[in-house]
PDB file of N, CA and C in Angstrom:
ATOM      1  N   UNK A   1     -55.927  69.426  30.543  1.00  0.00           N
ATOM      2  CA  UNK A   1     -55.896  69.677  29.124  1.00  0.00           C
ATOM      3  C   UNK A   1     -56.995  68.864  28.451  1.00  0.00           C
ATOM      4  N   UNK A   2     -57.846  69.630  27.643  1.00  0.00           N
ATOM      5  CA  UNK A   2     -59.018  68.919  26.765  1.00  0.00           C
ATOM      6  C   UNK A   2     -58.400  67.877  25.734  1.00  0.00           C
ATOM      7  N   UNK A   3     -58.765  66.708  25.654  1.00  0.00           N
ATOM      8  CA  UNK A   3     -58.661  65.958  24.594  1.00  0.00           C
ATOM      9  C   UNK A   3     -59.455  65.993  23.853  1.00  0.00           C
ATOM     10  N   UNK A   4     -59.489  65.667  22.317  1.00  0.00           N
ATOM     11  CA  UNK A   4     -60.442  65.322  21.365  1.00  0.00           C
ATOM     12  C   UNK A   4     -61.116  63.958  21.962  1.00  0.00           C
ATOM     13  N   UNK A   5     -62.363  64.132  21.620  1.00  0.00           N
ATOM     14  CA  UNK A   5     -62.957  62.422  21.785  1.00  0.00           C
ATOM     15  C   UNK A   5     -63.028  61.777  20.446  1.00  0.00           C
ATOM     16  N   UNK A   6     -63.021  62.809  19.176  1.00  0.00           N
ATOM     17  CA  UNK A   6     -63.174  61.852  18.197  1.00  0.00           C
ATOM     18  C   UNK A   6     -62.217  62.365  17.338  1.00  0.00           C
ATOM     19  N   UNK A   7     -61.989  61.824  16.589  1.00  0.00           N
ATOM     20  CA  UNK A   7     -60.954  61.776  15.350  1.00  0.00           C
ATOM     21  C   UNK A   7     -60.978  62.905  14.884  1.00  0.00           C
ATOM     22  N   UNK A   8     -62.056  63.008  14.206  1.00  0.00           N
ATOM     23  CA  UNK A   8     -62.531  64.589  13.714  1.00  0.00           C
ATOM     24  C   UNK A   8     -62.214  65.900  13.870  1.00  0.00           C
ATOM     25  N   UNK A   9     -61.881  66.293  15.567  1.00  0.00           N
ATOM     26  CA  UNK A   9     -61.985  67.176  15.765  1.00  0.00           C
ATOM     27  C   UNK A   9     -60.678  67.596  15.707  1.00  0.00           C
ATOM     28  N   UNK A  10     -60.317  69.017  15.497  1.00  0.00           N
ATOM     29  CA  UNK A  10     -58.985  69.042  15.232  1.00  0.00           C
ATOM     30  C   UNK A  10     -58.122  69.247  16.291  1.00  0.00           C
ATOM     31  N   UNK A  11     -57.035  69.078  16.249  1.00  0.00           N
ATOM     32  CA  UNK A  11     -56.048  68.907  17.635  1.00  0.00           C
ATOM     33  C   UNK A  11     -54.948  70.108  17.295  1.00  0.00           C
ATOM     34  N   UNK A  12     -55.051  71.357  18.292  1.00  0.00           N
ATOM     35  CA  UNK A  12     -54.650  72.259  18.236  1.00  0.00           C
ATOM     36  C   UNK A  12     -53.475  72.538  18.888  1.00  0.00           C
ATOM     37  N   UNK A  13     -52.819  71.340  19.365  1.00  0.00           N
ATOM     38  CA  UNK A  13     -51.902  71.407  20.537  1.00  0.00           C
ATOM     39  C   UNK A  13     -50.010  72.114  19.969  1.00  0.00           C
ATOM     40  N   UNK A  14     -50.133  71.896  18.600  1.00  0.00           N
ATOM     41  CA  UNK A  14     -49.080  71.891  18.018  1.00  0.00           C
ATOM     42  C   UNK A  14     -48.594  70.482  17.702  1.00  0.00           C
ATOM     43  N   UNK A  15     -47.919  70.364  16.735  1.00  0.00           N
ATOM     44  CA  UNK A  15     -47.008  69.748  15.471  1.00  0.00           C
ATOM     45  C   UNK A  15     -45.862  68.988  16.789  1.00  0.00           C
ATOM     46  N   UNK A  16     -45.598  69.385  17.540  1.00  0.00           N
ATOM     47  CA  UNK A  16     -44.516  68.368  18.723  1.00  0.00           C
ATOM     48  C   UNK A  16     -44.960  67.734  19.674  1.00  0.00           C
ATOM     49  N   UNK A  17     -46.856  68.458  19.981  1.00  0.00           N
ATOM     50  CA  UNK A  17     -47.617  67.683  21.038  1.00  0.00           C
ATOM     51  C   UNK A  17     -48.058  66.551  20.215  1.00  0.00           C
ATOM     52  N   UNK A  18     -48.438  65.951  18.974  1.00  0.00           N
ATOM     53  CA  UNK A  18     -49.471  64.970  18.611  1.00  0.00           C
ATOM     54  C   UNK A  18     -48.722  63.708  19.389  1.00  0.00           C
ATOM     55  N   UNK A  19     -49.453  62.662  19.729  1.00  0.00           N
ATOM     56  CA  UNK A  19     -49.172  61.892  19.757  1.00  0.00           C
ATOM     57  C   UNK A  19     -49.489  60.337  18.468  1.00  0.00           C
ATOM     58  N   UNK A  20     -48.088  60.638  18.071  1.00  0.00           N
ATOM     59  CA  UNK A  20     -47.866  59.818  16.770  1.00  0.00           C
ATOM     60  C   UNK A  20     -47.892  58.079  16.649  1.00  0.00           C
ATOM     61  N   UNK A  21     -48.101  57.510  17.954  1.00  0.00           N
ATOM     62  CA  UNK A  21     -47.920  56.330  18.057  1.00  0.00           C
ATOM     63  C   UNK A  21     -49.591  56.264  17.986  1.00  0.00           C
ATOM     64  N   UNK A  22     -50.665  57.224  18.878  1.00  0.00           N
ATOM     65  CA  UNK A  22     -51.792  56.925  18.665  1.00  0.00           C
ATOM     66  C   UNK A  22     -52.791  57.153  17.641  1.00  0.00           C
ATOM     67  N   UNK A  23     -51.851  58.680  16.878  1.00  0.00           N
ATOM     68  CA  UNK A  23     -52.503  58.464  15.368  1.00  0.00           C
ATOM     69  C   UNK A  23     -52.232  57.156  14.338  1.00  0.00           C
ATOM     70  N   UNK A  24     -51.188  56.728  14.251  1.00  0.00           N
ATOM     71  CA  UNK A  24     -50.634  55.567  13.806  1.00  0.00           C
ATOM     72  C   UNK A  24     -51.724  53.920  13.825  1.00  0.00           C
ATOM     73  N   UNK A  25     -51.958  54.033  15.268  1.00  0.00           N
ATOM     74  CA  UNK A  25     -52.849  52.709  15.373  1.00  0.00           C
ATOM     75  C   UNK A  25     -53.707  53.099  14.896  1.00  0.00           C
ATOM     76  N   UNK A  26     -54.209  54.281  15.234  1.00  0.00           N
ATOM     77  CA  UNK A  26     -56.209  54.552  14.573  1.00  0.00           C
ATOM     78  C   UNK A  26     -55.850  54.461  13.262  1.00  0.00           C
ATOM     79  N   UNK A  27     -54.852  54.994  12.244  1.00  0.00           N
ATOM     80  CA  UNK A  27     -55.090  54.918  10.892  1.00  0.00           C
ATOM     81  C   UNK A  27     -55.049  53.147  10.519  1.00  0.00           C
ATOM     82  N   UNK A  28     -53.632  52.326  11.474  1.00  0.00           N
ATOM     83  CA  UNK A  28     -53.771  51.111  11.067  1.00  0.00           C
ATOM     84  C   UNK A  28     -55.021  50.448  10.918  1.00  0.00           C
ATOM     85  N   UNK A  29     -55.619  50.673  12.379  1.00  0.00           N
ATOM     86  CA  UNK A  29     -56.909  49.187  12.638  1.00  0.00           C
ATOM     87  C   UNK A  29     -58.320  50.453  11.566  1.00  0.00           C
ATOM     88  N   UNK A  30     -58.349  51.364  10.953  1.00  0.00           N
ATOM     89  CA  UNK A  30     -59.009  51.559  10.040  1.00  0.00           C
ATOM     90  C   UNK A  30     -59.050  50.437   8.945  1.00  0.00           C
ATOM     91  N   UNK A  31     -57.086  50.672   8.132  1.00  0.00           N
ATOM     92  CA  UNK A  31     -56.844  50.154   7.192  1.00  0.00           C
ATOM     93  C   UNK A  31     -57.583  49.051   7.237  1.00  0.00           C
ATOM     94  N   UNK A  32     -57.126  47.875   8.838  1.00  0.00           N
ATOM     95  CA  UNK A  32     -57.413  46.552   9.422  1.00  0.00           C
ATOM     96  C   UNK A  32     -58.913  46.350   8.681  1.00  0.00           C
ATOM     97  N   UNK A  33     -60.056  47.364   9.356  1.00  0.00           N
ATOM     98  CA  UNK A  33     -61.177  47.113   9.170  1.00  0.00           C
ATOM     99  C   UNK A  33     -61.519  47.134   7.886  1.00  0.00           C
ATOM    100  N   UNK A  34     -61.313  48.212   6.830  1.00  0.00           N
ATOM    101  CA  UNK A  34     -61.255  48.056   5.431  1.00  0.00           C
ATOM    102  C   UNK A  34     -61.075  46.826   4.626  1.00  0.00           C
ATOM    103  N   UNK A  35     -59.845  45.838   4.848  1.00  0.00           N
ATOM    104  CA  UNK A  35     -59.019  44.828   4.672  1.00  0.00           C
ATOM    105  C   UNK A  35     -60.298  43.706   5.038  1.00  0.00           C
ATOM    106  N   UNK A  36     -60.678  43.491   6.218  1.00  0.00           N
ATOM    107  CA  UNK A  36     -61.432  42.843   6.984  1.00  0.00           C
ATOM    108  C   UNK A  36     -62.995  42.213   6.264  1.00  0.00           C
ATOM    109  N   UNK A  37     -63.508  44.145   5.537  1.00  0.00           N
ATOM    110  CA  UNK A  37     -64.505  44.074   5.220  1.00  0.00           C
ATOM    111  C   UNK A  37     -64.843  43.739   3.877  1.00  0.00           C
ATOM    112  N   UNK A  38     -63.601  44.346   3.150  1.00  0.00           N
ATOM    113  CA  UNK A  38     -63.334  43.729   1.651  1.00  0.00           C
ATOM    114  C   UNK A  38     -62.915  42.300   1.441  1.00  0.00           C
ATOM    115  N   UNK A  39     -62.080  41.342   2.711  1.00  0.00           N
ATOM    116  CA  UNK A  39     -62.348  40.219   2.217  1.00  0.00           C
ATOM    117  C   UNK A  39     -63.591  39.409   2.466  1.00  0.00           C
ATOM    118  N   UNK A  40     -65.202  40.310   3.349  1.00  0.00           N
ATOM    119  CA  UNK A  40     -65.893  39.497   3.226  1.00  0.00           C
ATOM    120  C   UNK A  40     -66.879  39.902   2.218  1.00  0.00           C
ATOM    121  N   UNK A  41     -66.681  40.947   1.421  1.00  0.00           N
ATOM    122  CA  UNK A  41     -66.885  41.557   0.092  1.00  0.00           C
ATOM    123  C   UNK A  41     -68.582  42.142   0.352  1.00  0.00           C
ATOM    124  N   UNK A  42     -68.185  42.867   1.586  1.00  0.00           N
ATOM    125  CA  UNK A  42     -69.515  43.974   2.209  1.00  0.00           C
ATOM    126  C   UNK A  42     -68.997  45.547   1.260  1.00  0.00           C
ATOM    127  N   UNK A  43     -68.930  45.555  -0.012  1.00  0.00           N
ATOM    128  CA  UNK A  43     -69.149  47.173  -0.527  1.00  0.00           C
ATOM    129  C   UNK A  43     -69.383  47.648   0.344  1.00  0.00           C
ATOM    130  N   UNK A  44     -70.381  47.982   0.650  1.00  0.00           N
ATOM    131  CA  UNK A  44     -71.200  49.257   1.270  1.00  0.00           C
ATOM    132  C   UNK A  44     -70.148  49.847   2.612  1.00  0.00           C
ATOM    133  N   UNK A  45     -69.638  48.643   3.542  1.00  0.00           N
ATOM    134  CA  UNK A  45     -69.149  48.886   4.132  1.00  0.00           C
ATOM    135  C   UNK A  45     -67.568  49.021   4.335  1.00  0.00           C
ATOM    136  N   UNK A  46     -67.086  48.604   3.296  1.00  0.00           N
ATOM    137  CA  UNK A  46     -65.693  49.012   2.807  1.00  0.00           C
ATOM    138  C   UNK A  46     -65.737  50.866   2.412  1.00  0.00           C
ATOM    139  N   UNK A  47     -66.511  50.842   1.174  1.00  0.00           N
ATOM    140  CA  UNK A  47     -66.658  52.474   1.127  1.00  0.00           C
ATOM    141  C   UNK A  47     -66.578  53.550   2.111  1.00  0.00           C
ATOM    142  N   UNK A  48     -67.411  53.198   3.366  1.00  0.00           N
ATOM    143  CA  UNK A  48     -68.042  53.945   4.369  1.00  0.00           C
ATOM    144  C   UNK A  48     -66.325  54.451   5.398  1.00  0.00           C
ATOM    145  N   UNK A  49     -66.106  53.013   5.012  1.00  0.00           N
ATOM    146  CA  UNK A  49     -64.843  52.977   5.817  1.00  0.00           C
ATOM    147  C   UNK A  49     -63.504  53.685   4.868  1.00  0.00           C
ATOM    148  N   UNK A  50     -63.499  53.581   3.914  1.00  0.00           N
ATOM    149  CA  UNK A  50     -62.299  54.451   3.445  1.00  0.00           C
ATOM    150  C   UNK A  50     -63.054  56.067   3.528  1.00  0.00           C
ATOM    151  N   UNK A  51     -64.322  56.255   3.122  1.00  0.00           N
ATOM    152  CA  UNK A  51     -64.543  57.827   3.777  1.00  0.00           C
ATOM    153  C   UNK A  51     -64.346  58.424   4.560  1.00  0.00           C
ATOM    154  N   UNK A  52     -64.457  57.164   5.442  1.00  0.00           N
ATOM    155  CA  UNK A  52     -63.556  57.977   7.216  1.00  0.00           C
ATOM    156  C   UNK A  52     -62.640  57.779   7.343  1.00  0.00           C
ATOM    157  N   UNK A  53     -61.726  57.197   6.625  1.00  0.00           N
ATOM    158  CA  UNK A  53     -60.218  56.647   6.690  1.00  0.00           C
ATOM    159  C   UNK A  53     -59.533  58.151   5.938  1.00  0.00           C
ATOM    160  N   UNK A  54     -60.214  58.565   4.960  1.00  0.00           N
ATOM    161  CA  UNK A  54     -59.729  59.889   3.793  1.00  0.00           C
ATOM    162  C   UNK A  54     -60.157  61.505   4.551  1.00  0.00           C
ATOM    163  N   UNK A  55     -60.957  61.548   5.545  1.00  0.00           N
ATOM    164  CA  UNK A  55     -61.581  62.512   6.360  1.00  0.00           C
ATOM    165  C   UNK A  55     -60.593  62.388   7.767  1.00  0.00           C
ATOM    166  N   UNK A  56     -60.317  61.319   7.918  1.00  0.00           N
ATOM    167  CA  UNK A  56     -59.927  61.212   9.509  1.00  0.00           C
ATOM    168  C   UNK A  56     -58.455  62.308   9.500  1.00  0.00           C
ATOM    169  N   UNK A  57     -58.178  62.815  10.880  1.00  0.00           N
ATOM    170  CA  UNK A  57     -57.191  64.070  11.151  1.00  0.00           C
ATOM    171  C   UNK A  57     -55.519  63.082  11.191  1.00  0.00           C
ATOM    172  N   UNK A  58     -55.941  61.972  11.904  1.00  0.00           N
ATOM    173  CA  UNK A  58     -55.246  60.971  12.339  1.00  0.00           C
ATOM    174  C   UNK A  58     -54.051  60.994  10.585  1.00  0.00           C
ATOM    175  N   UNK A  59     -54.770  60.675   9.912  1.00  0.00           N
ATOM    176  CA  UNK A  59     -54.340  59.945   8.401  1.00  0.00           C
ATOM    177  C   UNK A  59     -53.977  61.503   7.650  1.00  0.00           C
ATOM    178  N   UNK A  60     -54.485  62.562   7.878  1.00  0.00           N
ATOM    179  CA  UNK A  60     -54.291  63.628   7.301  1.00  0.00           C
ATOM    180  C   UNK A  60     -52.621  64.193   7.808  1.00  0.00           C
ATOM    181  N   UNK A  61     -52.804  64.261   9.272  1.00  0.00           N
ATOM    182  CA  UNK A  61     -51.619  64.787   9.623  1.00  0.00           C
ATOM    183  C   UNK A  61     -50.029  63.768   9.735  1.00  0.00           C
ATOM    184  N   UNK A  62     -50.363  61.742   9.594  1.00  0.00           N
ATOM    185  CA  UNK A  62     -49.771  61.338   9.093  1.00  0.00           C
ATOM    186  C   UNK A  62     -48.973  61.298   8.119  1.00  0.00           C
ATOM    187  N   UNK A  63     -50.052  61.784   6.584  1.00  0.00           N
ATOM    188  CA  UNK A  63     -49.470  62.073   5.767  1.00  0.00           C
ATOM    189  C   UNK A  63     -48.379  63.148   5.029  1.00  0.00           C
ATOM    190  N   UNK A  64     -48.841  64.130   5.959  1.00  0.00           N
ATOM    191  CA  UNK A  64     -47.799  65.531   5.964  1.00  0.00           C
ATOM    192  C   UNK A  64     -47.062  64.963   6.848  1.00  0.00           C
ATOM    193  N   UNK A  65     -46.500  64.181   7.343  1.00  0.00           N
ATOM    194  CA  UNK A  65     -45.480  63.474   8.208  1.00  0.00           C
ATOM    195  C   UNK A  65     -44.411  62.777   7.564  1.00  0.00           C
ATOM    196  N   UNK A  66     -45.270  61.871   6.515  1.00  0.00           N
ATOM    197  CA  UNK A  66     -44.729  61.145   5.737  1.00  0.00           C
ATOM    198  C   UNK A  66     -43.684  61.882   4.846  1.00  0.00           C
ATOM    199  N   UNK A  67     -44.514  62.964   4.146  1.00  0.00           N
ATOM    200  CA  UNK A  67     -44.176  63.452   3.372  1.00  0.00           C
ATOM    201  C   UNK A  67     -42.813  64.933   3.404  1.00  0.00           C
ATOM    202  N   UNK A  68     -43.373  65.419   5.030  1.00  0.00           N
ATOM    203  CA  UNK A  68     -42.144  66.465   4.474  1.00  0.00           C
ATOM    204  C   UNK A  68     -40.948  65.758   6.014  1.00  0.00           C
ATOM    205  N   UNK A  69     -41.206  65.028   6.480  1.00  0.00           N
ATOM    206  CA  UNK A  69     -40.019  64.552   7.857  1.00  0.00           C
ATOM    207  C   UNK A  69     -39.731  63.412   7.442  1.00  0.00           C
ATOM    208  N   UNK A  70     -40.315  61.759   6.995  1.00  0.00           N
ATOM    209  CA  UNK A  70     -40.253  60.866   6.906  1.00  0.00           C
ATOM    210  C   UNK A  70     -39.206  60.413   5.364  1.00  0.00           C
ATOM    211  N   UNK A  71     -40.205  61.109   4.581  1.00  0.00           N
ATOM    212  CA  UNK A  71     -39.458  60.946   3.434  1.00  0.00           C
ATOM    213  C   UNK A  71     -38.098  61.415   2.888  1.00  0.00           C
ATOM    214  N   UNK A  72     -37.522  60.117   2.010  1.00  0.00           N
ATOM    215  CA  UNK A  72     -35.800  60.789   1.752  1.00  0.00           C
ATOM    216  C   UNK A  72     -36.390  61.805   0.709  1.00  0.00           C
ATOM    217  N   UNK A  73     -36.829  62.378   0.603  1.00  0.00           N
ATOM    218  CA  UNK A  73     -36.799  63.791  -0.374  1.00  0.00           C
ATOM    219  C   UNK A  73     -37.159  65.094   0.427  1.00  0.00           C
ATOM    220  N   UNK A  74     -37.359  64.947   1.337  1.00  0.00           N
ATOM    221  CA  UNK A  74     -37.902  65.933   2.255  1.00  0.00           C
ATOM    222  C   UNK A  74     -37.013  67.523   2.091  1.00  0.00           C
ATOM    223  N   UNK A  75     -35.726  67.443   1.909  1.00  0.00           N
ATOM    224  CA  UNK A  75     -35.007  68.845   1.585  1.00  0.00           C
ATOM    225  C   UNK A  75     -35.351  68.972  -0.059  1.00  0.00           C
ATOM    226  N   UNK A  76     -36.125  68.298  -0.546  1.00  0.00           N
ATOM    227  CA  UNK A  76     -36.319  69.029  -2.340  1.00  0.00           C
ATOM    228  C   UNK A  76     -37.098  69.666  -2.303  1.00  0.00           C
ATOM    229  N   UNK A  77     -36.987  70.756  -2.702  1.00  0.00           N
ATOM    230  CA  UNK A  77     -38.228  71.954  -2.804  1.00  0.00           C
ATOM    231  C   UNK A  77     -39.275  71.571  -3.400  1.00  0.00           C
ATOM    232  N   UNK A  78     -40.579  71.717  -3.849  1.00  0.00           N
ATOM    233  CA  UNK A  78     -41.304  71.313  -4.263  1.00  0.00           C
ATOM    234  C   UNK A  78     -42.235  72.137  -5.286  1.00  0.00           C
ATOM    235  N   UNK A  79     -43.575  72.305  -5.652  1.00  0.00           N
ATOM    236  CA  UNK A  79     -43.652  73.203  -6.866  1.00  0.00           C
ATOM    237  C   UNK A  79     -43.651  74.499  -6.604  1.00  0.00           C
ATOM    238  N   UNK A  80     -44.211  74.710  -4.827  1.00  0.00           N
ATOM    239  CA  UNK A  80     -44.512  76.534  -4.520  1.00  0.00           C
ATOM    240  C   UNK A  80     -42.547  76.540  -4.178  1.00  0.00           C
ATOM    241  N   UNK A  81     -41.563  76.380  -4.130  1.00  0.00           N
ATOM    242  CA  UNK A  81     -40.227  76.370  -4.032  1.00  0.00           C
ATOM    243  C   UNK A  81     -39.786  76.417  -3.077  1.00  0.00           C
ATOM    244  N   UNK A  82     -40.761  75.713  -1.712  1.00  0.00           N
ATOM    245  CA  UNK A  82     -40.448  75.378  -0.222  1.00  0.00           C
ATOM    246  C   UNK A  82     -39.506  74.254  -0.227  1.00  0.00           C
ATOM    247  N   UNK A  83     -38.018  74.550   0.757  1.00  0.00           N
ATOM    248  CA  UNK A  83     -37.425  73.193   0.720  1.00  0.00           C
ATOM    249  C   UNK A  83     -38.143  72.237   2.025  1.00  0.00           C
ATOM    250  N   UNK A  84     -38.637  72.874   3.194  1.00  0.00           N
ATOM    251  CA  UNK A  84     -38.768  72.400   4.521  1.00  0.00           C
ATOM    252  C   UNK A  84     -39.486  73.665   5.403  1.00  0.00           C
ATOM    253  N   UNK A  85     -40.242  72.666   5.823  1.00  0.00           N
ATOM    254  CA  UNK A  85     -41.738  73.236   6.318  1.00  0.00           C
ATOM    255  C   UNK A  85     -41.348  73.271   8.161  1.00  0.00           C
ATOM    256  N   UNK A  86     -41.502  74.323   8.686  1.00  0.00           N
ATOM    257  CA  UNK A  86     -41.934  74.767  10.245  1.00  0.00           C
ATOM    258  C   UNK A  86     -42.944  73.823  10.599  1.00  0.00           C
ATOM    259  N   UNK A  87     -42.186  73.460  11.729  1.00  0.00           N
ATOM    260  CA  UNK A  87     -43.932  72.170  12.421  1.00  0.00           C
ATOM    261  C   UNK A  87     -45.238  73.132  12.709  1.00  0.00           C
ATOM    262  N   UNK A  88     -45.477  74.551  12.615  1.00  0.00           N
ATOM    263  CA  UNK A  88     -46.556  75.176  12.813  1.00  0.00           C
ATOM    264  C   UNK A  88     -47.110  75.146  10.934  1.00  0.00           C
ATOM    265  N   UNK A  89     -46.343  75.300  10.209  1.00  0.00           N
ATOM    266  CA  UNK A  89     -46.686  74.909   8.648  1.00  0.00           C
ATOM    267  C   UNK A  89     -46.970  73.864   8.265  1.00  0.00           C
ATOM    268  N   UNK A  90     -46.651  72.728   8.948  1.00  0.00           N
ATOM    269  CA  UNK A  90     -47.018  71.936   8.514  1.00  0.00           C
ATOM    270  C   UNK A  90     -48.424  71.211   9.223  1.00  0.00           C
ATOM    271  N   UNK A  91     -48.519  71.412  10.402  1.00  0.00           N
ATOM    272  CA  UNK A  91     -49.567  71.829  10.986  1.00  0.00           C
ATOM    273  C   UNK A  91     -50.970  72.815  10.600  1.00  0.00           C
ATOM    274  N   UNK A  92     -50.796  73.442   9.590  1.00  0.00           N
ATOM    275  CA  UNK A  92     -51.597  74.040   9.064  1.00  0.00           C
ATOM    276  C   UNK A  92     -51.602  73.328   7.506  1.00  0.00           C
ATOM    277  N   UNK A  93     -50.770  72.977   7.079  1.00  0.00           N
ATOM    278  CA  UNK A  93     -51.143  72.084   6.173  1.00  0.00           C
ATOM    279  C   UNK A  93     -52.177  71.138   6.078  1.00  0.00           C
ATOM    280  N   UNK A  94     -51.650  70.249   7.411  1.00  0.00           N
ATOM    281  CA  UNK A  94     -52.518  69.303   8.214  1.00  0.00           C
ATOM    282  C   UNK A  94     -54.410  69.530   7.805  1.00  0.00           C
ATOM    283  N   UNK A  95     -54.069  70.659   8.078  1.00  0.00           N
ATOM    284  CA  UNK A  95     -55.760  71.680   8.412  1.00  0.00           C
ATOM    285  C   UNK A  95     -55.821  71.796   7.156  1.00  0.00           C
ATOM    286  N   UNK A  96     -55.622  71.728   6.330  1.00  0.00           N
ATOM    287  CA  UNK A  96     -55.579  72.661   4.681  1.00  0.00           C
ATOM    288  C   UNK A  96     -56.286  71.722   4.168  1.00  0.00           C
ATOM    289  N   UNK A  97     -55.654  70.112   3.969  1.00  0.00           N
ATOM    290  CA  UNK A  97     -55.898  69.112   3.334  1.00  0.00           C
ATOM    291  C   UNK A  97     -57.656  68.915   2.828  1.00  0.00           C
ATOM    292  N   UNK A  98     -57.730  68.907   1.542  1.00  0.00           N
ATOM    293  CA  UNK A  98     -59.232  68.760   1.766  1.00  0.00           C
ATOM    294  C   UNK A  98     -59.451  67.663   0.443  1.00  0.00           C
ATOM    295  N   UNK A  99     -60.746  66.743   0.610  1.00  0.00           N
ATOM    296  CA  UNK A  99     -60.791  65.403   0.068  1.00  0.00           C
ATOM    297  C   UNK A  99     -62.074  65.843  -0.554  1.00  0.00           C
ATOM    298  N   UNK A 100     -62.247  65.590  -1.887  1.00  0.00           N
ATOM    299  CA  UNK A 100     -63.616  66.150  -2.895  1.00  0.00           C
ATOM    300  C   UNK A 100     -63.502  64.867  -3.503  1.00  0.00           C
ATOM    301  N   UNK A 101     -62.815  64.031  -4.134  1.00  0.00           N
ATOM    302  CA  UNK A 101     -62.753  63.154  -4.677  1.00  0.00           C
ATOM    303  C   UNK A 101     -63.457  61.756  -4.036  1.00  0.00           C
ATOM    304  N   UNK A 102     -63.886  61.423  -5.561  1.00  0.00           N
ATOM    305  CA  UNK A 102     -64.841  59.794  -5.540  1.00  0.00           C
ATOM    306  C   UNK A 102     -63.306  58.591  -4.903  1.00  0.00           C
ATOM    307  N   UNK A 103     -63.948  57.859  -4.140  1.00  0.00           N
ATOM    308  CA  UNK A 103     -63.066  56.732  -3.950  1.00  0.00           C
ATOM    309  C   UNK A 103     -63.583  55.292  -4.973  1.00  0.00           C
ATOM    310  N   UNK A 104     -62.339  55.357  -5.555  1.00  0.00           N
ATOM    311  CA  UNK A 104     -62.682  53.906  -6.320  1.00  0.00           C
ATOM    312  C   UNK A 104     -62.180  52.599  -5.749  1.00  0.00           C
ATOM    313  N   UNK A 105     -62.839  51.242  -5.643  1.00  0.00           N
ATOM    314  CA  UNK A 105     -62.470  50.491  -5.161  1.00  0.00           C
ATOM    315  C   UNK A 105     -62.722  49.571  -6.307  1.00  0.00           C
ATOM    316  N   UNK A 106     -61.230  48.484  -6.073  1.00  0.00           N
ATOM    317  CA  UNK A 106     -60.883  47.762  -6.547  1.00  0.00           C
ATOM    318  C   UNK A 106     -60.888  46.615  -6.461  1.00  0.00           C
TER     319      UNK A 106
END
């Protein structure tokens, strides 16, 4: 079975194959490096790093994790009037997610 080599690429295996412990660390030691770079107050390289932190598949498909399995609200419907999403829906969610927005740092 092909693995991704990089973050990027998308992982087609299905919503029960990811492995969630290894998306988990890559989003942590991102955060880590972010944290790392802002306390030695390198801008340039804090930015660079939340761009790939906001792009990465890892943090994308986390967050649809968070949001419709993890979270206590997960059976409230929401504005399109879905109560609970199919792991192939949410999996395509995953894919949907798209980031246009300026990152502001603080």
């Amino acid at each position: 079975m092909h693995k991704p080599k990089s973050d990027l690429e998308t992982n087609t295996e299905g919503w029960k194959a990811i492995n969630w412990r290894q998306a988990e660390r890559y989003v942590f030691k991102l955060q880590k490096r972010i944290f790392a770079a802002n306390r030695c107050g390198d801008v340039k390289k804090v930015r660079k790093l939340q761009k790939t932190l906001m792009r990465s598949w890892s943090n994308r498909i986390l967050s649809v994790r968070r949001v419709t399995q993890d979270n206590q609200g997960k059976k409230t419907a929401g504005v399109d009037g879905l109560k609970s999403l199919s792991p192939v829906a949410r999996l395509e969610t995953g894919k949907g997610i798209k980031t246009n927005r300026k990152i502001q740092t603080y």
